[in-house]
N, C-alpha and C. Protein backbone atom coordinates (compact mmCIF):
# COMPACT_ATOMS: atom_id res chain seq x y z
N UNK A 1 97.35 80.93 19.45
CA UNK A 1 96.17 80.17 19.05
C UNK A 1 95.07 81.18 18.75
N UNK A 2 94.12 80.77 17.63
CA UNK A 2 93.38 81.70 17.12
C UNK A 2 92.02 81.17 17.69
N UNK A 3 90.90 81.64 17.46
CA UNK A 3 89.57 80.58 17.01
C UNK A 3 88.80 81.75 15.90
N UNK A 4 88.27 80.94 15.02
CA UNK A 4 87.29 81.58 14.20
C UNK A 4 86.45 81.26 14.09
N UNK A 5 84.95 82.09 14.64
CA UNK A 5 83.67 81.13 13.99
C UNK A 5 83.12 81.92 13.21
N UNK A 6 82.28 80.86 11.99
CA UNK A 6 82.03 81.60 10.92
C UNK A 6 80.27 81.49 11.26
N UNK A 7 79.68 82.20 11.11
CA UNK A 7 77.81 81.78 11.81
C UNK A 7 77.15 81.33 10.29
N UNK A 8 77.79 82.09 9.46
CA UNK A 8 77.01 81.13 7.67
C UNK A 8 76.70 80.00 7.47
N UNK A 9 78.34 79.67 8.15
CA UNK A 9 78.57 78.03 7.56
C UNK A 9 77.91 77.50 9.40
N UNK A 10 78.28 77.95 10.68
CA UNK A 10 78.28 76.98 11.88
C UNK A 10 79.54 76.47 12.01
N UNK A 11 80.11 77.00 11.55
CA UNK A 11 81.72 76.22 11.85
C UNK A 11 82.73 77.06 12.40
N UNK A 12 83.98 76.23 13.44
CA UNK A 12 84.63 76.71 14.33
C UNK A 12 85.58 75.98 13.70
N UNK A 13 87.15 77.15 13.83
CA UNK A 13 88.34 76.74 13.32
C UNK A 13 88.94 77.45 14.48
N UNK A 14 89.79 76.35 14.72
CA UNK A 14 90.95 76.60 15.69
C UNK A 14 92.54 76.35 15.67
N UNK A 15 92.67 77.89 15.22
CA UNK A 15 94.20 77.65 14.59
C UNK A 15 95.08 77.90 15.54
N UNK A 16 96.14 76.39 15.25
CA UNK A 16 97.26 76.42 16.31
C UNK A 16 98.53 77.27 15.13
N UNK A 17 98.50 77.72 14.54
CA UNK A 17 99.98 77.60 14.15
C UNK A 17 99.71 78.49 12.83
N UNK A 18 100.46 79.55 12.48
CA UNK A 18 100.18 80.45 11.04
C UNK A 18 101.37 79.44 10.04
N UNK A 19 101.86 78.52 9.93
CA UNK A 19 102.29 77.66 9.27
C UNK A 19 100.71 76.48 8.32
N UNK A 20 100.71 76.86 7.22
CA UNK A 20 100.03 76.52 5.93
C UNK A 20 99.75 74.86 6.04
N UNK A 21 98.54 74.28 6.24
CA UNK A 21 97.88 73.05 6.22
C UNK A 21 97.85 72.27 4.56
N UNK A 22 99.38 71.20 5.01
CA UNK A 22 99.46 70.27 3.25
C UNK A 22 98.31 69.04 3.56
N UNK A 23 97.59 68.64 4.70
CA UNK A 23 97.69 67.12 4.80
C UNK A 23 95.76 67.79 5.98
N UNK A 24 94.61 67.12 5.59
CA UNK A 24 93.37 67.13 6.57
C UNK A 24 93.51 65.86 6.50
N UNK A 25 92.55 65.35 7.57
CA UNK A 25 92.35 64.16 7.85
C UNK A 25 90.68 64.17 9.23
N UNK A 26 89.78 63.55 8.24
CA UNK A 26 88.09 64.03 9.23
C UNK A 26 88.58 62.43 10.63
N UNK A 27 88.46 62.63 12.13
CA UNK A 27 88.76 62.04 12.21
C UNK A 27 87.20 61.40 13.09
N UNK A 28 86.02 62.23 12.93
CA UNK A 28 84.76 61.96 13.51
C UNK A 28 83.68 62.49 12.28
N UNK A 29 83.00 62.76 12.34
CA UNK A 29 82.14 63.38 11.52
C UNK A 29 82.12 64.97 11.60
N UNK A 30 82.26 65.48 10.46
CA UNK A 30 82.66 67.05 10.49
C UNK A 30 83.98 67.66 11.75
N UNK A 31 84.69 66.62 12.10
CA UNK A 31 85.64 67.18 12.62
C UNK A 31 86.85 66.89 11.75
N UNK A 32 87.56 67.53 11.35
CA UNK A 32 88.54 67.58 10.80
C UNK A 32 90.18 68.31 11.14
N UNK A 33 91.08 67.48 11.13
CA UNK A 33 92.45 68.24 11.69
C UNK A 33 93.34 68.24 10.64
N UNK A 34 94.02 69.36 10.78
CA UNK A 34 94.96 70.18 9.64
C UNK A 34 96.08 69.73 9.89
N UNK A 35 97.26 69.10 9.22
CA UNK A 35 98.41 69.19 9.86
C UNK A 35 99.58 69.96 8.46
N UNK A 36 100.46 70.49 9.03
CA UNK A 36 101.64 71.33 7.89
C UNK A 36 102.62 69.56 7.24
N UNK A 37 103.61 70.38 6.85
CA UNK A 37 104.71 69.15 6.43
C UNK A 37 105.20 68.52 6.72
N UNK A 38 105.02 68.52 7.82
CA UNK A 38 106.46 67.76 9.13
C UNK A 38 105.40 67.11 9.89
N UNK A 39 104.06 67.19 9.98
CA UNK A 39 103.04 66.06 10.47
C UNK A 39 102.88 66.86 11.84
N UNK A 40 102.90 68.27 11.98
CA UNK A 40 102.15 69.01 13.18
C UNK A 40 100.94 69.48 13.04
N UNK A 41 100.18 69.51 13.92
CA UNK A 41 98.69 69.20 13.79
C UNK A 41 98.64 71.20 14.26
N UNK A 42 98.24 71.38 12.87
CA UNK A 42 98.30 72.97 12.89
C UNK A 42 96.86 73.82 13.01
N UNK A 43 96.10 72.89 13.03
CA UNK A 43 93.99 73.43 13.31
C UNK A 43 93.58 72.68 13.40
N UNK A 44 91.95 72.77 13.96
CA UNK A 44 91.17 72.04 13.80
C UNK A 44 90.14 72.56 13.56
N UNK A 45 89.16 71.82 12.66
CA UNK A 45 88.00 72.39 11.94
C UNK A 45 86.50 71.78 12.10
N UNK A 46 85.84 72.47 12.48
CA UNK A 46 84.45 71.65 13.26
C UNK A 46 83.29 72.38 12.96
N UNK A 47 82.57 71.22 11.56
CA UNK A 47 81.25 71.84 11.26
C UNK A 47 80.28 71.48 12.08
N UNK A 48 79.36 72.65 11.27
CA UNK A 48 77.93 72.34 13.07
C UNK A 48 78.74 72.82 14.30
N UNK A 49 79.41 73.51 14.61
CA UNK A 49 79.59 73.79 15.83
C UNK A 49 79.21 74.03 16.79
N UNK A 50 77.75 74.56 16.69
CA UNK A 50 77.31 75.30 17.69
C UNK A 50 76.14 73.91 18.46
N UNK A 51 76.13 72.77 17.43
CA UNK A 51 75.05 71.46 17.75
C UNK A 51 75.93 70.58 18.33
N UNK A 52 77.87 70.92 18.16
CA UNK A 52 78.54 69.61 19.16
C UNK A 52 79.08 70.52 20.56
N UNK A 53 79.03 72.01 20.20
CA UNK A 53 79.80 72.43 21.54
C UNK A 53 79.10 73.46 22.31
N UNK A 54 79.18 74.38 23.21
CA UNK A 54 78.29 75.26 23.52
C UNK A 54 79.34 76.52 23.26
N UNK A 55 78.97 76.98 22.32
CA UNK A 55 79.40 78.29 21.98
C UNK A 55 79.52 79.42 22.57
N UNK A 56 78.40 79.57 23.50
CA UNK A 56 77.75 80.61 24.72
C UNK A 56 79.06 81.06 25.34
N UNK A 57 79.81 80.42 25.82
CA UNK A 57 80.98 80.85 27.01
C UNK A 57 82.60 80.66 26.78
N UNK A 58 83.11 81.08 26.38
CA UNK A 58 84.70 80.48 26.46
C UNK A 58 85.57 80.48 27.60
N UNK A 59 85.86 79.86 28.49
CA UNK A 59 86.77 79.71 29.61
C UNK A 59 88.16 79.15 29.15
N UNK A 60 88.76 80.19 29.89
CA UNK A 60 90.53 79.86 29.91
C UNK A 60 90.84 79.89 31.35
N UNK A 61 91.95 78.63 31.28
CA UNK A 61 92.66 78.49 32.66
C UNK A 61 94.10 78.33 32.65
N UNK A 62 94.83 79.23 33.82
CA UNK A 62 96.56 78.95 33.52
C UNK A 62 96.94 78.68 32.40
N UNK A 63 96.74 80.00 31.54
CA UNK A 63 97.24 80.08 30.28
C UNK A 63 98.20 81.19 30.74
N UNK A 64 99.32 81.14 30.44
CA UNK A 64 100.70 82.38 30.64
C UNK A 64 100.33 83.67 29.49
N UNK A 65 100.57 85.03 29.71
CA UNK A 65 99.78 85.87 29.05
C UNK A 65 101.45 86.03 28.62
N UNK A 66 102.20 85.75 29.81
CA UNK A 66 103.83 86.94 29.45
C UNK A 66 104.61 85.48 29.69
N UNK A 67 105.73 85.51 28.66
CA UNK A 67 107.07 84.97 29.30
C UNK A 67 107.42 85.12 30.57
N UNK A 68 107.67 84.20 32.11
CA UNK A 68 108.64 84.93 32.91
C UNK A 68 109.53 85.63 32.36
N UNK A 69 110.58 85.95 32.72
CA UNK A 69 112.15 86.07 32.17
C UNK A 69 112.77 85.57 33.49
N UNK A 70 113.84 85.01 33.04
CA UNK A 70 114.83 84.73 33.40
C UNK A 70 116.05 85.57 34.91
């Protein structure tokens, strides 16, 4: 998973997947989700970002950095 914010535009993209977006769909105002061919929801795209979310901090929790193995 990626995130990109762009400060020009105010907008935050959050890419799940390096597989190519055929199909958006806005499903609030300036939120918009990407999905590929097969109907997987591959980003999401959110103008004004910084007026719906707080940009300031990013927190991650029990996210796996490594595969166990086996």
């Amino acid at each position: 998973m990626k995130l990109d914010y762009y400060p020009d535009t105010d907008s935050l993209y959050i890419d799940f997947s390096s597989r190519p977006s055929v199909e958006s769909q806005e499903v609030s105002e300036g939120v918009v989700l990407d999905y590929d061919a097969e109907g997987t929801l591959v980003g999401i795209d959110i103008d004004h970002a910084s007026r719906k979310l707080d940009l300031r901090e990013l927190v991650t929790t029990h996210i796996p950095l490594a595969t166990p193995k086996a």
